[in-house]
C-alpha atoms as a PDB file:
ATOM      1  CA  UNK A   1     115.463  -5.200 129.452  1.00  0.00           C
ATOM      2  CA  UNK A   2     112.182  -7.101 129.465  1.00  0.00           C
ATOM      3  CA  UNK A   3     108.830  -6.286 130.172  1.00  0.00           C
ATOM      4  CA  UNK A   4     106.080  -8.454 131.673  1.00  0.00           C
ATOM      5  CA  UNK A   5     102.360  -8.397 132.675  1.00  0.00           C
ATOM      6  CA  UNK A   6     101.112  -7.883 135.632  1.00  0.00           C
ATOM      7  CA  UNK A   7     102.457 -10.859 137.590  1.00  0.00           C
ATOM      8  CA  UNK A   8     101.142 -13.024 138.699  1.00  0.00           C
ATOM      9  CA  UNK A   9      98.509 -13.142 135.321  1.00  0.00           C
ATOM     10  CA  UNK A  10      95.063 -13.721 136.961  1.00  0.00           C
ATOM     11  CA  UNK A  11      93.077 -14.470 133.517  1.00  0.00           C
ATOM     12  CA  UNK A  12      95.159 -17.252 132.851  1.00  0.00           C
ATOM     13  CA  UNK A  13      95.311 -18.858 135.674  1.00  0.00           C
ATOM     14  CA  UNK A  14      91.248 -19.791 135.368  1.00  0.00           C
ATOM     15  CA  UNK A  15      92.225 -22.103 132.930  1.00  0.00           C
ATOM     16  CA  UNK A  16      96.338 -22.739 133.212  1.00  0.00           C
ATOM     17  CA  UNK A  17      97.460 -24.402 136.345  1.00  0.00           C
ATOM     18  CA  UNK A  18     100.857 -22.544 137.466  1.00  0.00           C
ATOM     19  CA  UNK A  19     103.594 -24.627 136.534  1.00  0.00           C
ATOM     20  CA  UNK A  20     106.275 -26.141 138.719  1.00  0.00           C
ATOM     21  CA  UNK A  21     109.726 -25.292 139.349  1.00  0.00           C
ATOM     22  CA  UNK A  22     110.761 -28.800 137.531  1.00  0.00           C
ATOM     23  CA  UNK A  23     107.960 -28.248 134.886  1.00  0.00           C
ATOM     24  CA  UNK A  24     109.290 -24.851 134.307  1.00  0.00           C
ATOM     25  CA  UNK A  25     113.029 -25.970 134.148  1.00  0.00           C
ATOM     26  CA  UNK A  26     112.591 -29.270 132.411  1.00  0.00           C
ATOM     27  CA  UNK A  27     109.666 -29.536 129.846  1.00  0.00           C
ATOM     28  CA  UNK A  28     110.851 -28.835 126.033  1.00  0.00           C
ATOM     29  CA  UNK A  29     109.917 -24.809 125.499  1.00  0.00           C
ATOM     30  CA  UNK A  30     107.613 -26.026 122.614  1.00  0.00           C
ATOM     31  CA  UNK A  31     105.660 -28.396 124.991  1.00  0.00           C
ATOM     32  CA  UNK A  32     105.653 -25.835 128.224  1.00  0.00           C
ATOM     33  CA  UNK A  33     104.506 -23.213 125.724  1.00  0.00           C
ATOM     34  CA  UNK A  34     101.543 -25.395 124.962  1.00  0.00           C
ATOM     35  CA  UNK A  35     100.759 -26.495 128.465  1.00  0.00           C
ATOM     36  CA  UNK A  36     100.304 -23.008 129.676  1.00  0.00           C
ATOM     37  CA  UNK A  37      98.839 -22.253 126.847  1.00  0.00           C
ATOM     38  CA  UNK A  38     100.933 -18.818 125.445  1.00  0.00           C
ATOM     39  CA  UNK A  39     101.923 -18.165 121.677  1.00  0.00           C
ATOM     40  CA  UNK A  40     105.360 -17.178 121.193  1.00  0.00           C
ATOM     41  CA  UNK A  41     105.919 -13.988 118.603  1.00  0.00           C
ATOM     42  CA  UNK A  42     108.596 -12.708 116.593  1.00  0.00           C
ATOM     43  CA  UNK A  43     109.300  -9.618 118.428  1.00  0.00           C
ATOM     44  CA  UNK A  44     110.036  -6.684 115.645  1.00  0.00           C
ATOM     45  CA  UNK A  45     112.640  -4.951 118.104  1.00  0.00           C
ATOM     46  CA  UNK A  46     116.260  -5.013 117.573  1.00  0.00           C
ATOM     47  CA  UNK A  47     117.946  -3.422 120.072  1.00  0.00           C
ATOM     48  CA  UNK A  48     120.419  -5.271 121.848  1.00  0.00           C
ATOM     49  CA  UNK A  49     118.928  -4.348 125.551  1.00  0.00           C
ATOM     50  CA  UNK A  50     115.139  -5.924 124.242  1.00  0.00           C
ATOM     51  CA  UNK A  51     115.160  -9.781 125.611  1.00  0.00           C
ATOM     52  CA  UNK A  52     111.483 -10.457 125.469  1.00  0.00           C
ATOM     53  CA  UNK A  53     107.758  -9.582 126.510  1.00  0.00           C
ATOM     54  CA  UNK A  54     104.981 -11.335 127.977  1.00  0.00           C
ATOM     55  CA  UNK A  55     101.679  -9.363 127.201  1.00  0.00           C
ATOM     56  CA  UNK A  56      98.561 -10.314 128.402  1.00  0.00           C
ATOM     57  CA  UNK A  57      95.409  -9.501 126.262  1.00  0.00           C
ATOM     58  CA  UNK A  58      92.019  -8.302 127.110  1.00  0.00           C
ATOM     59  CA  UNK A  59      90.898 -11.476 126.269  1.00  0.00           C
ATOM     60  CA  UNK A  60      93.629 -13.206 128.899  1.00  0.00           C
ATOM     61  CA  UNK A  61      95.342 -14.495 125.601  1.00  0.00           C
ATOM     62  CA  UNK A  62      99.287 -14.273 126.681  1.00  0.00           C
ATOM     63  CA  UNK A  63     102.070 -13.693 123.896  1.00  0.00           C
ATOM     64  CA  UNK A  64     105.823 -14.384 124.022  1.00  0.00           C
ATOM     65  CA  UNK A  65     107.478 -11.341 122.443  1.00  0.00           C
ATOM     66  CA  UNK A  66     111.303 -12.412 121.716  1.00  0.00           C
ATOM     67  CA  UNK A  67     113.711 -11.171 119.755  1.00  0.00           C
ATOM     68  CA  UNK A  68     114.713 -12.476 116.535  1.00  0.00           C
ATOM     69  CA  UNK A  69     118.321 -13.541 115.628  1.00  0.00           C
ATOM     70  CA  UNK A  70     119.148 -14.608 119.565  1.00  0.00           C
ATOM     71  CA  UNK A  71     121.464 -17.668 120.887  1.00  0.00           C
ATOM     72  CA  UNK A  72     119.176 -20.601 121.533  1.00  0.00           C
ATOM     73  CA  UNK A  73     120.254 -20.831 124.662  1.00  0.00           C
ATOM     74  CA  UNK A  74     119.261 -17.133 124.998  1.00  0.00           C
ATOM     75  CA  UNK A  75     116.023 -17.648 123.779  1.00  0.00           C
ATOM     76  CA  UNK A  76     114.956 -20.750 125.981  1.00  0.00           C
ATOM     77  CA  UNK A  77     116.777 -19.281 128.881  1.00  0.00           C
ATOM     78  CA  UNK A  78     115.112 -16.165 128.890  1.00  0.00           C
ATOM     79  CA  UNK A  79     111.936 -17.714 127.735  1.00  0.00           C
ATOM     80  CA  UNK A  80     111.427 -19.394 130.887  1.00  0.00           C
ATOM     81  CA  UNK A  81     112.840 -16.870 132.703  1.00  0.00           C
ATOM     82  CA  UNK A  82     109.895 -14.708 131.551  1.00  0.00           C
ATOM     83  CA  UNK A  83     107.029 -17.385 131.737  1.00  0.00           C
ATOM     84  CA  UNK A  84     108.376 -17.943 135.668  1.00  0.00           C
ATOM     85  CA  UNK A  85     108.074 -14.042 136.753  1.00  0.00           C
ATOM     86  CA  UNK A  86     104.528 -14.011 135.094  1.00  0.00           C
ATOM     87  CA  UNK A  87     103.590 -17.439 136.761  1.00  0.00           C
ATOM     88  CA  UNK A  88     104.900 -16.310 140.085  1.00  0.00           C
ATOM     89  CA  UNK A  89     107.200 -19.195 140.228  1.00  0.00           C
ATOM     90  CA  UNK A  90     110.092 -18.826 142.644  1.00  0.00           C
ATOM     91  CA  UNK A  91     113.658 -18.203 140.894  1.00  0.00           C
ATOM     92  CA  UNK A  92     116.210 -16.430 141.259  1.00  0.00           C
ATOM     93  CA  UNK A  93     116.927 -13.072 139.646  1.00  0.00           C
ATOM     94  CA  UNK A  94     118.903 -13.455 136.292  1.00  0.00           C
ATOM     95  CA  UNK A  95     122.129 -10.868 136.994  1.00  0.00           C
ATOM     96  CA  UNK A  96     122.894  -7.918 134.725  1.00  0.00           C
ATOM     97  CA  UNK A  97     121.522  -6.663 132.065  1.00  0.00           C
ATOM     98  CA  UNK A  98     118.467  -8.637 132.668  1.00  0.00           C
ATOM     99  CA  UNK A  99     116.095  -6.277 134.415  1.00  0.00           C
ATOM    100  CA  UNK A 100     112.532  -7.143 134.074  1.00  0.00           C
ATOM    101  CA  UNK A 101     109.310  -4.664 134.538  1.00  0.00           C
ATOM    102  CA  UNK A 102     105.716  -5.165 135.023  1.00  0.00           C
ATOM    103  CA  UNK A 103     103.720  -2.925 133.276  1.00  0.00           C
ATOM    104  CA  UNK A 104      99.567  -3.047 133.280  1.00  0.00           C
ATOM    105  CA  UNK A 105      96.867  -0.797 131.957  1.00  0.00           C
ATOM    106  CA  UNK A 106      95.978   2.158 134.478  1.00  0.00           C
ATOM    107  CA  UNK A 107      92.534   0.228 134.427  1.00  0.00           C
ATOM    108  CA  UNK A 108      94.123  -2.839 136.040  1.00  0.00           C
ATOM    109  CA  UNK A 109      96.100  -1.167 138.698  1.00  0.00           C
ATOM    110  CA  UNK A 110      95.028  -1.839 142.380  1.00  0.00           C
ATOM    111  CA  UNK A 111      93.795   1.910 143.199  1.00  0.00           C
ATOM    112  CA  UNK A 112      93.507   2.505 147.080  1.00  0.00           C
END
């Protein structure tokens, strides 16, 4: 299980240009962290189902929650995976267990 902001982030995207498929894919995490400008955190949950977070602060600050302890592969794989649902950029869905969920603030939600 994962858990994402509200996706597409519009904060971020004042200041971060959304990145490409290639960009996405290709750039070294450390450097595609910095372009789009989002810390990666030491998530403090263990369980097994927990692959990451992307939360979004007030301040349109966004944070990469993983998990501690994970494959590298893991970690870069679902990394970008997370970073591309939050950036709207088309993949395809990972396959079980990945399941990912966008939670927001009930201040944020569209309201009809």
């Amino acid at each position: 299980m994962s858990t994402l902001a509200p996706a597409p982030v519009n904060a971020p995207a004042s200041y971060v240009t959304r990145p490409t498929t290639d960009h996405l894919l290709d750039a070294p995490l450390p450097q595609l962290l910095a372009d789009l400008d989002v810390l990666l955190v030491d998530s403090s949950i263990t369980d097994r189902g927990f692959f990451g977070a992307v939360v979004q602060r007030k301040t349109g600050e966004l944070l990469l929650a993983m998990p501690a302890g994970r494959s590298e592969l893991e970690h870069d794989t679902v990394a970008r995976y997370l970073l591309a649902q939050v950036f709207d950029v088309d993949l395809p869905k990972l396959s079980a267990p990945f399941v990912t969920t966008g939670i927001c603030s009930p201040a944020t939600r569209e309201r009809p």
